[in-house]
Protein backbone atom coordinates (compact mmCIF):
# COMPACT_ATOMS: atom_id res chain seq x y z
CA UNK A 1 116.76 41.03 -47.58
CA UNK A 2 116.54 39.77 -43.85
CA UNK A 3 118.76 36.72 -44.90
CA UNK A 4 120.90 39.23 -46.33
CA UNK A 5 121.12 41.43 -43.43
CA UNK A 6 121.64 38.01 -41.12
CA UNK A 7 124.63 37.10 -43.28
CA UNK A 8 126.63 40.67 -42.94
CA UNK A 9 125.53 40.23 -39.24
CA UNK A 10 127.29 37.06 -38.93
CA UNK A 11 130.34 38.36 -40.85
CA UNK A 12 130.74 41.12 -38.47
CA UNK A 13 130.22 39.21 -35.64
CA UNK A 14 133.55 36.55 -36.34
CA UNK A 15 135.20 39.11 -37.88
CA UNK A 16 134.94 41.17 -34.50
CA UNK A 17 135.17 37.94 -32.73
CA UNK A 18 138.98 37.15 -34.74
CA UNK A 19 140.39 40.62 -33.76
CA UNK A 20 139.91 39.70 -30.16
CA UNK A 21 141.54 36.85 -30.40
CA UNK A 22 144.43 38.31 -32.62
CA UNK A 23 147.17 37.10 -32.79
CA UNK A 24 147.18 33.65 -31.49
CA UNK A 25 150.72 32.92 -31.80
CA UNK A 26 153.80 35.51 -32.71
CA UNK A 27 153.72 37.38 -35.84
CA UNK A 28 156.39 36.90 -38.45
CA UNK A 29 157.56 40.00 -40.14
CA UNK A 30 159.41 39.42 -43.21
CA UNK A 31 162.07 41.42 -44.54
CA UNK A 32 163.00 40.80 -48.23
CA UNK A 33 166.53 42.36 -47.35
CA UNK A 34 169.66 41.68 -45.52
CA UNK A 35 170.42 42.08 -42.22
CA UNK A 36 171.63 45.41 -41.20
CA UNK A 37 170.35 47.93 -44.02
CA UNK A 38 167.65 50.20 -43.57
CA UNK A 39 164.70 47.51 -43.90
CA UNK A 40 166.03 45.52 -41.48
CA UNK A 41 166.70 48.05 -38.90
CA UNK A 42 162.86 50.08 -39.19
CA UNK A 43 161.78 46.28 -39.06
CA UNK A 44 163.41 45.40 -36.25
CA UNK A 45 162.16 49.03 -34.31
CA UNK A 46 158.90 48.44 -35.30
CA UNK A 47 158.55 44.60 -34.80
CA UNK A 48 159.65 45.47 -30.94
CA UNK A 49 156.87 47.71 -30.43
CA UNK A 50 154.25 45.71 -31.95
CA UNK A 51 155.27 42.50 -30.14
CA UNK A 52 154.75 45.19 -27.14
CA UNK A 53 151.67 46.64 -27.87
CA UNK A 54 149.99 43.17 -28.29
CA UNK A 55 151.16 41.13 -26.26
CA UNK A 56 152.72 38.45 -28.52
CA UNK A 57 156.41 38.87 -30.27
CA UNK A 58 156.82 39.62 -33.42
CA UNK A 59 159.97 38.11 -35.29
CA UNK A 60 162.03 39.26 -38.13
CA UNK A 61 162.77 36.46 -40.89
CA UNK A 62 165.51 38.04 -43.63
CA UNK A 63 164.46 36.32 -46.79
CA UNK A 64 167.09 37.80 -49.22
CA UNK A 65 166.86 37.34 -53.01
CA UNK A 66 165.93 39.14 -56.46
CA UNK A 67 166.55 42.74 -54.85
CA UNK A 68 163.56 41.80 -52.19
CA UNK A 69 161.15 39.85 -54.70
CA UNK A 70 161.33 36.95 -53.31
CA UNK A 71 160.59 37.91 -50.01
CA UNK A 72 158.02 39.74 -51.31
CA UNK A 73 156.34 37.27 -53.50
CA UNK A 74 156.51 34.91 -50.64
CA UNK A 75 154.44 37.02 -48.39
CA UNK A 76 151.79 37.29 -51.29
CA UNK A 77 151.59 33.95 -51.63
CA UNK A 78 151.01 32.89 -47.69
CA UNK A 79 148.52 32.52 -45.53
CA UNK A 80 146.27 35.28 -45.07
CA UNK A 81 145.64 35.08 -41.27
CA UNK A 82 147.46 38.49 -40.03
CA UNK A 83 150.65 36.32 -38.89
CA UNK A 84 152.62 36.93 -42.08
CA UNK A 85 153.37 40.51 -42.38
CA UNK A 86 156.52 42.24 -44.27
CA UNK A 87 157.98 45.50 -44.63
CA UNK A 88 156.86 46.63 -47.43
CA UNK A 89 157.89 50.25 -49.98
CA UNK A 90 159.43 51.34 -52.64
CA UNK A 91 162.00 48.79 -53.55
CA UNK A 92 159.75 45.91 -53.79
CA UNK A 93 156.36 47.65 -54.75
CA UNK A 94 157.52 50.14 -56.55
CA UNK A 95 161.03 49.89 -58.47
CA UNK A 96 160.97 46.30 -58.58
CA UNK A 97 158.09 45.56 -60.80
CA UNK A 98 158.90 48.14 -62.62
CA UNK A 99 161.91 47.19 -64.31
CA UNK A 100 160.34 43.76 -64.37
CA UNK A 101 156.48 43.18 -65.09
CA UNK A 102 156.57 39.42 -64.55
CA UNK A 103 157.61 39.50 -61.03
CA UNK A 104 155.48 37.11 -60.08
CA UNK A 105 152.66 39.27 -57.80
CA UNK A 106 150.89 42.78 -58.49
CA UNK A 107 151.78 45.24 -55.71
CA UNK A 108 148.29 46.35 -55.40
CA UNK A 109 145.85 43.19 -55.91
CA UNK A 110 147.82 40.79 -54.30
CA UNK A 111 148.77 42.76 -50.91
CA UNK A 112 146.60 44.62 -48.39
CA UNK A 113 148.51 47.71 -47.32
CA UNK A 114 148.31 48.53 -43.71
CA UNK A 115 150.69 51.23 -42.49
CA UNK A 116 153.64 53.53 -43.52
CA UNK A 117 156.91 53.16 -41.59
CA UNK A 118 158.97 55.89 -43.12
CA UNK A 119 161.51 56.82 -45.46
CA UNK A 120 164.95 58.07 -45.81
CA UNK A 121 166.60 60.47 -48.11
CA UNK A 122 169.54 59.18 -50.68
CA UNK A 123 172.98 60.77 -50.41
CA UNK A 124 175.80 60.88 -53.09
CA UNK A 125 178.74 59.71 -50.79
CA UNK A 126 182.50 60.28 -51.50
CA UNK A 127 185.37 58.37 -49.73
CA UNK A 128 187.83 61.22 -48.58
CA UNK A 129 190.87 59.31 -50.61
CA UNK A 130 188.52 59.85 -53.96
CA UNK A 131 189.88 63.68 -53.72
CA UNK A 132 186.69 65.20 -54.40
CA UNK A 133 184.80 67.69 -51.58
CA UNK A 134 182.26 68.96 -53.61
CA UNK A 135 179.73 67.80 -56.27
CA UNK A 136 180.85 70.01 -59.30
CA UNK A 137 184.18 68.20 -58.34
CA UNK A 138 182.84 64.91 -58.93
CA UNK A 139 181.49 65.63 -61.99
CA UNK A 140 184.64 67.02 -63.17
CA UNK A 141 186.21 63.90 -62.43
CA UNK A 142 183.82 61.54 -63.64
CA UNK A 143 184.45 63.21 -67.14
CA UNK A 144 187.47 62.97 -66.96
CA UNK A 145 187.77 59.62 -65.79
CA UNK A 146 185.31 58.15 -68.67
CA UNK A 147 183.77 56.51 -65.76
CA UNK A 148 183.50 55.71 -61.86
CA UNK A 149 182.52 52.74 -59.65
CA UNK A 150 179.74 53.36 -57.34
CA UNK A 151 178.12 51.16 -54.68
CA UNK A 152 174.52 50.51 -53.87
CA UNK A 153 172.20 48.66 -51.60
CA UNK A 154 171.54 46.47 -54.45
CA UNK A 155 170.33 46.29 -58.18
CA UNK A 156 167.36 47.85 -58.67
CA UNK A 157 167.28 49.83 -55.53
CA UNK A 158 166.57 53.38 -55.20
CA UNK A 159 170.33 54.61 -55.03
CA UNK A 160 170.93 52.75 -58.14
CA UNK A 161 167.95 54.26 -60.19
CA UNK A 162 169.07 57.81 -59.06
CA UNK A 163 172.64 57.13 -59.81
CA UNK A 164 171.75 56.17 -63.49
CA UNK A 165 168.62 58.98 -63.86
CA UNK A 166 172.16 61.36 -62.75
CA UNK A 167 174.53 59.92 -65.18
CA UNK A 168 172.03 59.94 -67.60
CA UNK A 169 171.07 63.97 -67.33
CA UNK A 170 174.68 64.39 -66.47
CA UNK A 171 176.32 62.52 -69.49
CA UNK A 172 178.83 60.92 -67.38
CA UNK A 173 179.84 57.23 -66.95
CA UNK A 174 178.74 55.44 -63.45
CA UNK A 175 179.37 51.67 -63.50
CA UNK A 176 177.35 50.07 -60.65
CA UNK A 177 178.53 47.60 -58.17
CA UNK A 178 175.70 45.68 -57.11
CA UNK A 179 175.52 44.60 -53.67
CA UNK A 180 172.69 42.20 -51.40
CA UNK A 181 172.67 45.61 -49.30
CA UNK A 182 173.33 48.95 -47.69
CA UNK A 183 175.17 47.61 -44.53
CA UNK A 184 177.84 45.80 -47.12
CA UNK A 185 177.90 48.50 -49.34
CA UNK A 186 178.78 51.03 -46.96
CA UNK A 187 181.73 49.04 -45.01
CA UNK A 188 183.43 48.43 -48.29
CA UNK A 189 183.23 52.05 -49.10
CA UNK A 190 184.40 53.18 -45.79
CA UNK A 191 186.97 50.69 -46.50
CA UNK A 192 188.14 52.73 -50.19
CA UNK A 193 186.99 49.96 -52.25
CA UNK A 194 184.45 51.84 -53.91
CA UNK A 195 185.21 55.43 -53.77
CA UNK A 196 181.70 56.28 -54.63
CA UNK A 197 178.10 55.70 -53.47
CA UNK A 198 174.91 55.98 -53.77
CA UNK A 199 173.12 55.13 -50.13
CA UNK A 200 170.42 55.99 -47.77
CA UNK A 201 171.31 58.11 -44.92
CA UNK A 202 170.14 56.04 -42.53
CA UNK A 203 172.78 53.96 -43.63
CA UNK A 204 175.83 56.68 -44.14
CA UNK A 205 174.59 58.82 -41.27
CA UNK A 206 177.29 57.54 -38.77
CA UNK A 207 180.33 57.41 -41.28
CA UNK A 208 179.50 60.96 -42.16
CA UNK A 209 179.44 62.18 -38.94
CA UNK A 210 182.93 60.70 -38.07
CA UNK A 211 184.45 62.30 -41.61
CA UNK A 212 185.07 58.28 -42.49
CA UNK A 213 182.66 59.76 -45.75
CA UNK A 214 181.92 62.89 -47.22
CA UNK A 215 178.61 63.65 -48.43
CA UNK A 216 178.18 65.45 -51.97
CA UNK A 217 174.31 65.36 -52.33
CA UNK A 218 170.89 64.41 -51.06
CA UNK A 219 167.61 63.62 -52.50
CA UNK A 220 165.86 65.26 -50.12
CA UNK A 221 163.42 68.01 -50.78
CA UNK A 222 165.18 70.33 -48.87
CA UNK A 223 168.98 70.47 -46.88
CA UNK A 224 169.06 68.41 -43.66
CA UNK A 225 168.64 70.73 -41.01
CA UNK A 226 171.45 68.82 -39.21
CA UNK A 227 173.79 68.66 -42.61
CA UNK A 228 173.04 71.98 -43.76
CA UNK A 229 176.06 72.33 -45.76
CA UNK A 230 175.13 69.30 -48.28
CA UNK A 231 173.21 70.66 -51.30
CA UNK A 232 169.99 68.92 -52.65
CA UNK A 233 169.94 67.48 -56.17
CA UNK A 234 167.15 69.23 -56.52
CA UNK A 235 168.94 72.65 -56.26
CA UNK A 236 172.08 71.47 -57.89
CA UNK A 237 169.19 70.97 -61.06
CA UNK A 238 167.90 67.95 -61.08
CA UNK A 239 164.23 68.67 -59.43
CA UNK A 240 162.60 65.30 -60.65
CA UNK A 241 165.08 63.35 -58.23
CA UNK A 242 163.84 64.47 -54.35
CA UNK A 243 163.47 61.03 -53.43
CA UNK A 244 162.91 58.93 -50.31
CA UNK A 245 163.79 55.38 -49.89
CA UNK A 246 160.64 54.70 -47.87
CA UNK A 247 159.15 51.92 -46.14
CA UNK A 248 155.72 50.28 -44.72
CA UNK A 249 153.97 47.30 -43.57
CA UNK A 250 151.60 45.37 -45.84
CA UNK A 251 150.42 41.90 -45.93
CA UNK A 252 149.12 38.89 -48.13
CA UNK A 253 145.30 40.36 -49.60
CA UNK A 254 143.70 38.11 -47.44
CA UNK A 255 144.52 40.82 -44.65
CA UNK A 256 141.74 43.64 -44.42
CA UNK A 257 138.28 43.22 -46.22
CA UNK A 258 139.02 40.13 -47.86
CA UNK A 259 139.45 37.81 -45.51
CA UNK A 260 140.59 38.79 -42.03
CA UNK A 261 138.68 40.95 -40.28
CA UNK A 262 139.19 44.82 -41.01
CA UNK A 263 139.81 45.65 -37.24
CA UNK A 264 143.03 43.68 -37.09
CA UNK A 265 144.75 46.26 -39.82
CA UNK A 266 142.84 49.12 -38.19
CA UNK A 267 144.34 48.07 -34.52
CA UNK A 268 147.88 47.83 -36.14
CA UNK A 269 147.84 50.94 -38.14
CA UNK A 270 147.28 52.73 -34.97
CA UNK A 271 150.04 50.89 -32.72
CA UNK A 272 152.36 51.71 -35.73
CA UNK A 273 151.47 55.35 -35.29
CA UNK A 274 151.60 55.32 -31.45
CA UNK A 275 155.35 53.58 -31.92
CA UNK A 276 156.33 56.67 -32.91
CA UNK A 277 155.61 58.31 -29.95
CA UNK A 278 157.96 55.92 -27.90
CA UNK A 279 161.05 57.44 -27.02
CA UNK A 280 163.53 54.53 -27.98
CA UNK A 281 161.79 54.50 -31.50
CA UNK A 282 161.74 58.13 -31.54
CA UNK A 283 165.64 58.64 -30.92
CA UNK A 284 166.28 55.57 -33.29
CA UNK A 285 164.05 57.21 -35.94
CA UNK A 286 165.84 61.09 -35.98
CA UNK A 287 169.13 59.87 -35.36
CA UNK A 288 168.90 58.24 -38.82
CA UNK A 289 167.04 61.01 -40.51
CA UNK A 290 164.01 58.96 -41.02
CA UNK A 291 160.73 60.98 -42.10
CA UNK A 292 157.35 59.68 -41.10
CA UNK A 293 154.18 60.75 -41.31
CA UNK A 294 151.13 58.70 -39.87
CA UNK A 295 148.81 57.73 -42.58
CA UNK A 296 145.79 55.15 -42.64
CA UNK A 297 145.46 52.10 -44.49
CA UNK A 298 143.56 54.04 -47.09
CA UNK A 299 146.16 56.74 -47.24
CA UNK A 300 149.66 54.37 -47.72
CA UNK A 301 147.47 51.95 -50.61
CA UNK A 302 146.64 55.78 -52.49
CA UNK A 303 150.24 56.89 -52.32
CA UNK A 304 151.76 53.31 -52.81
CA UNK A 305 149.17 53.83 -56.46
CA UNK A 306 150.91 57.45 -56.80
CA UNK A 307 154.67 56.29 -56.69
CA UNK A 308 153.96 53.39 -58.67
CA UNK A 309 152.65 56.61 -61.45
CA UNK A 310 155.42 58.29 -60.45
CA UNK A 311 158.80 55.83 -60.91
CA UNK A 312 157.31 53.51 -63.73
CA UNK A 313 157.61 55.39 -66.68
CA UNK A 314 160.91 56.95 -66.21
CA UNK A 315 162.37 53.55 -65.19
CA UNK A 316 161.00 51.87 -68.25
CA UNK A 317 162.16 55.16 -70.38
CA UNK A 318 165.75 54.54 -69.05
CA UNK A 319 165.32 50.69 -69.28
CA UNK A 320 164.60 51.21 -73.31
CA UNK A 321 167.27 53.95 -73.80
CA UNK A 322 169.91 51.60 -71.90
């Protein structure tokens, strides 16, 4: 028993000892996503005010690829030290081994789960030259179109899922145009090349404002207090489909209990909630409608369990149907 005791002793004692020293060089925060969607740019705010908070920068590395599984199964396999971090969420933890079950790392086992970032409702986006102001409008025109193009941040992201859950309760034709990302998406839609999409707001926010886009839908719970005049899906009958495209910081499962010490994800879980008190952040973060909520490392690995519940089984249903 006293060896017993001496050995937890010691284990608290480095473990303590590691935080202190933490981190010893910058901290590389990997985004499985190109530059300029809405990973990138919560990455980005965040990886600022970490680098500030202790002391050390922290650096963004885009590693694009398989919708964000490479990144992502890149970070699981690395170096569990607390210098390899990577935004985290529902496209790669969530939707993305669920329409594949061999993607190479389990969302749960293989990451520790540290802190949630935020998320950002979906919006059913019009270009003006489409000739549609309204959603019962689109509809009408998708029928009688047999079909519509519509852009998304990518194959397997959330606006893609909830465009083909909507055609699918809708019985209308959407054919998806797959790009490596919102920021491309949405320039090619402002451009008229697609006259349709399916994007976060963060991402449409701007074009919207300036009338460059016209927004038919959300999948927010309720109306946008500052875009009051754009129904939910929700209301428009489709309450399985209030959605966020939402975000968080996680690391290889080496980081927390298993390996480094526990303090380390403690000490950033808190700095990620005091971010949010920083005004920069603060503007950046309700200018693009993004909703956080602080929540410990506990919290974010129970809810990351819940949406994984939530968004298998209807991807997989739609996945055999298709």
């Amino acid at each position: 028993m006293v060896r017993v005791l001496g050995i937890i002793a010691a284990v608290a004692l480095s473990s303590a000892a590691l935080a202190a020293e933490w981190p010893s060089k910058p901290v590389r925060l990997v985004v499985p996503f190109a530059a300029g969607g809405a990973a990138d740019t919560i990455g980005r705010l965040y990886a600022e005010a970490l680098g500030a908070a202790f002391g050390k920068p922290s650096y963004v590395e885009n590693r694009v690829g398989g919708g964000g599984l490479v990144g992502t199964e890149a970070v699981a396999r690395a170096e569990p030290d607390g210098l390899t971090l990577m935004v985290s969420g529902i496209p790669t933890h969530v939707l993305g081994p669920a329409m594949n079950k061999n993607v190479g790392f389990d969302p749960m086992r293989d990451f520790t789960h540290i802190a949630y970032f935020g998320g950002t409702p979906n919006v059913l986006l019009a270009h003006p030259s489409l000739g549609v102001t309204t959603y019962q409008d689109f509809l009408a025109l998708a029928r009688e179109a047999k079909g519509i193009e519509y852009v998304s941040a990518g194959f397997g992201t959330m606006g893609n899922w909830i465009a083909e859950f909507l055609a699918a309760k809708e019985k209308i034709k959407l054919v998806h145009v797959a790009y490596k990302g919102g920021a491309q998406a949405v320039l090619d839609l402002v451009a008229g090349h697609v006259k349709v999409g399916m994007l976060t707001w963060s991402i449409a926010a701007e074009h919207v404002r300036a009338g460059r886009l016209l927004a038919l839908a959300t999948t927010s719970g309720q109306r946008l207090p500052y875009r009051a005049e754009v129904p939910t899906l929700r209301e428009l009958g489709h309450p399985d489909f209030v959605a966020t495209t939402w975000y968080s910081l996680s690391g290889p499962a080496g980081v927390g209990p298993a390996g480094v010490a526990p303090d380390i994800v403690e000490s950033v879980n808190r700095e990620v909630v005091n971010a949010l008190e920083q005004p920069q952040l603060k503007r950046h973060i309700e200018q693009d409608a993004i909703e956080t909520k602080a929540m410990s490392p506990a919290e974010l690995t129970r809810f990351m369990q819940s949406e994984i519940d939530r968004w298998t089984p209807m991807i997989r249903r739609l996945l055999g149907a298709n």
